[in-house]
Protein backbone atom coordinates (compact mmCIF):
# COMPACT_ATOMS: atom_id res chain seq x y z
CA UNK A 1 112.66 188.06 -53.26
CA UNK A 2 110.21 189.41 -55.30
CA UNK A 3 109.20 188.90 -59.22
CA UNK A 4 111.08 192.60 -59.49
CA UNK A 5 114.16 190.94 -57.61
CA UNK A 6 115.22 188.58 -60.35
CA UNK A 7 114.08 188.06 -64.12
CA UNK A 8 112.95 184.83 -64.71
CA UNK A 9 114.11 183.70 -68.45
CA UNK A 10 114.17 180.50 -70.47
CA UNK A 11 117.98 180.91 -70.33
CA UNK A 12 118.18 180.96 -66.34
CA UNK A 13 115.78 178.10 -66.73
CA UNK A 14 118.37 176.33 -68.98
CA UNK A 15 121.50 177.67 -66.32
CA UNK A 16 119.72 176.33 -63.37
CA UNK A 17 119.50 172.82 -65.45
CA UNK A 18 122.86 172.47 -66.54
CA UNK A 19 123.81 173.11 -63.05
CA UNK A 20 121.96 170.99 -60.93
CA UNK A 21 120.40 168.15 -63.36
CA UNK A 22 122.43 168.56 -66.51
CA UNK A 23 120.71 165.33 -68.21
CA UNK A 24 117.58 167.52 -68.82
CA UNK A 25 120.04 170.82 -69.54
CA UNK A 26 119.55 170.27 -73.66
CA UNK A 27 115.55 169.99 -73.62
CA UNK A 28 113.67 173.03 -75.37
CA UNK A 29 112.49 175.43 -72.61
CA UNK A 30 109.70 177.45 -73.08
CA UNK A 31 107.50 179.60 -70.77
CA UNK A 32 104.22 177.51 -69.62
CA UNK A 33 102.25 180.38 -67.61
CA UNK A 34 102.70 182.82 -64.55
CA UNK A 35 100.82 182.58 -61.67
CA UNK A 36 100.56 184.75 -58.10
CA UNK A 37 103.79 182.63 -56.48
CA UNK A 38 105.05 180.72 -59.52
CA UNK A 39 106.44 180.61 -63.03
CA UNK A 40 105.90 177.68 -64.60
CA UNK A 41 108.72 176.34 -67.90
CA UNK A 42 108.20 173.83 -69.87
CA UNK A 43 111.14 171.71 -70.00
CA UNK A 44 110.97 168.85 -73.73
CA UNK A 45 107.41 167.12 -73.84
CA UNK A 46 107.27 166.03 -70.36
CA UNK A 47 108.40 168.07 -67.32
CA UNK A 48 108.39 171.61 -66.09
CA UNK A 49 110.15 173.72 -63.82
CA UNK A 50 108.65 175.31 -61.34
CA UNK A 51 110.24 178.26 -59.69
CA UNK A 52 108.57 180.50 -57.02
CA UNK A 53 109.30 184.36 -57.59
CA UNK A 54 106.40 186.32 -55.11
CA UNK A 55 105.91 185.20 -51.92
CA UNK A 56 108.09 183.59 -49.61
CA UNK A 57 105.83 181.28 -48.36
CA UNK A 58 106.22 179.27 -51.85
CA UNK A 59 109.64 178.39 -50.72
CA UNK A 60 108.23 176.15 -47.94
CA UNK A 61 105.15 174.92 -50.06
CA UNK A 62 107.16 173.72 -52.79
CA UNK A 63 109.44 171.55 -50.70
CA UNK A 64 106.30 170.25 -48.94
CA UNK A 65 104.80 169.28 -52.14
CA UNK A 66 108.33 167.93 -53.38
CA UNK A 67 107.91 165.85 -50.40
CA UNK A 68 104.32 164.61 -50.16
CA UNK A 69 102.77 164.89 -53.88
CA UNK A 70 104.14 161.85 -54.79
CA UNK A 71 102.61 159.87 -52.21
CA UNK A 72 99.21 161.73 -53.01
CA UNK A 73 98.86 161.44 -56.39
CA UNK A 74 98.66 157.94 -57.48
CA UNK A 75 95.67 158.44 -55.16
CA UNK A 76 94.07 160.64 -56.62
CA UNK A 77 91.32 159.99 -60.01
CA UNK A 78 92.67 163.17 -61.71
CA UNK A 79 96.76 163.60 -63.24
CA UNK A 80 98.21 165.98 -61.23
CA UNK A 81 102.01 167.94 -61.80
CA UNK A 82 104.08 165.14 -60.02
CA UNK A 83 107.41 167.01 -58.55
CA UNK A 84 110.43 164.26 -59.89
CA UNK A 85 113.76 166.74 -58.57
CA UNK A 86 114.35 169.25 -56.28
CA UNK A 87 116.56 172.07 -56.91
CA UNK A 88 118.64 174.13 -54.34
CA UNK A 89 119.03 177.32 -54.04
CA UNK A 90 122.20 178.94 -55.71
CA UNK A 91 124.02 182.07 -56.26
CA UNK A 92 122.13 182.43 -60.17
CA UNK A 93 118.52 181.93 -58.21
CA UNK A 94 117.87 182.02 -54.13
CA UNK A 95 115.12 179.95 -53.70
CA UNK A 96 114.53 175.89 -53.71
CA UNK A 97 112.47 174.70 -57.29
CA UNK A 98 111.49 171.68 -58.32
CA UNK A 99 110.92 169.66 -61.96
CA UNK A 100 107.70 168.11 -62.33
CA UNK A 101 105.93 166.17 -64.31
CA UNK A 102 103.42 168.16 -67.51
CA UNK A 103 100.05 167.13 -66.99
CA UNK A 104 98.96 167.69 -70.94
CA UNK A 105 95.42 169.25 -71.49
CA UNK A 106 93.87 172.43 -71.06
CA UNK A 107 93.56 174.43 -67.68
CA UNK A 108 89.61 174.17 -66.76
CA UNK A 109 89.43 177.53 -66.16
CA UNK A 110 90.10 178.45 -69.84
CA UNK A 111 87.97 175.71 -71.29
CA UNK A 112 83.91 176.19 -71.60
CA UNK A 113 82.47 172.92 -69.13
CA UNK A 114 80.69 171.74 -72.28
CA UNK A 115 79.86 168.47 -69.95
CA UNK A 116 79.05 170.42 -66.82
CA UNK A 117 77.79 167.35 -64.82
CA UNK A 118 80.59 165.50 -65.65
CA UNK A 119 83.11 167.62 -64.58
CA UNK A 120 81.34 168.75 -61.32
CA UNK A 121 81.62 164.67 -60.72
CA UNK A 122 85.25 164.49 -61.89
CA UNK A 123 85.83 167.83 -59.03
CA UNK A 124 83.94 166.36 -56.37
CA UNK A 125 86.10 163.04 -56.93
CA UNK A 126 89.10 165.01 -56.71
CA UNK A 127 88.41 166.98 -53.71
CA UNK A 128 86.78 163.83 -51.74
CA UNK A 129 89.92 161.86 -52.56
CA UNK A 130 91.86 164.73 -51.32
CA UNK A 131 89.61 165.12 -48.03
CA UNK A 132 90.89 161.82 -45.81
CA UNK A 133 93.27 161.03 -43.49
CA UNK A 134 96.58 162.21 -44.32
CA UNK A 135 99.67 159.84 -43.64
CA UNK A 136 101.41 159.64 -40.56
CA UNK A 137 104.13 162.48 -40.28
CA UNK A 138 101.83 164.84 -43.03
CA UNK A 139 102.47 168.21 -42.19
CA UNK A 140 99.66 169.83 -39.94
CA UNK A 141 96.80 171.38 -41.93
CA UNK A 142 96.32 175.31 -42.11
CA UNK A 143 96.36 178.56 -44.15
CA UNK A 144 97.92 178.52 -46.87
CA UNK A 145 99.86 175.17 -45.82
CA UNK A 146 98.90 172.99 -49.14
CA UNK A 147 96.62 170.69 -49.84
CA UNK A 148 96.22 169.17 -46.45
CA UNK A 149 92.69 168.76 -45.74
CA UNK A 150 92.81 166.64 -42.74
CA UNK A 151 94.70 165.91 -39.90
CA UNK A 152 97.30 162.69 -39.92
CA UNK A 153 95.98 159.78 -38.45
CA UNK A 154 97.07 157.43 -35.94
């Protein structure tokens, strides 16, 4: 499936809710942003939906993140989109999705670095906390396999 393949809407959004995790079905949904493999709803205050809708290889990224992000995160110095439920794939949309937790703020890349030191620090923080031995049974690192940085120990 491509982004042609199916339109993505605030009212499939709402569908896929009611369907799968109908306590969050009545929370205002709103667009958050579009990137290359996802679209990205805002579900109330404090979750999104992510759904992928380019490349098939999201499919299997989101389920690993699903799977490991919350075991990363808490070790980690910077929030970071926490996945809380997984949704299956269905007749209304063919691929898995998950609802996350909304990291407030605004995206670094359309903010000026007025504090350019500090935030180098903050990003060399985040990426040495991300580059150490994953946990037993991590997925193997490699291309565009997710954050893995290193191999699992033991």
């Amino acid at each position: 499936m491509t982004h042609a393949e199916i339109e993505i809407t605030a009212e499939l959004v709402r569908d896929l809710l009611r369907d799968q995790h109908p306590d969050l079905a009545d929370q205002p949904v709103r667009l958050g942003a579009r990137g290359w493999d996802n679209q990205l709803w805002r579900v109330g205050d404090d979750l999104a939906v992510r759904l992928p809708w380019a490349t098939q290889s999201a499919d299997e990224l989101l389920r690993k993140e699903h799977t490991w992000l919350p075991a990363l995160a808490p070790h980690l110095p910077l929030p970071v989109p926490v996945p809380q439920r997984l949704g299956e794939p269905s007749p209304r949309f063919p691929r898995p999705w998950i609802v996350t937790t909304w990291v407030p703020g605004t995206p670094a890349d359309r903010a000026p670095a007025a504090r350019a030191a500090e935030a180098a620090d903050a990003l060399a923080a985040f990426l040495t906390a991300l580059h150490r031995p994953a946990p037993e049974h991590a997925p193997a690192a490699g291309a565009a396999e997710g954050p893995w940085l290193a191999t699992p120990s033991g």
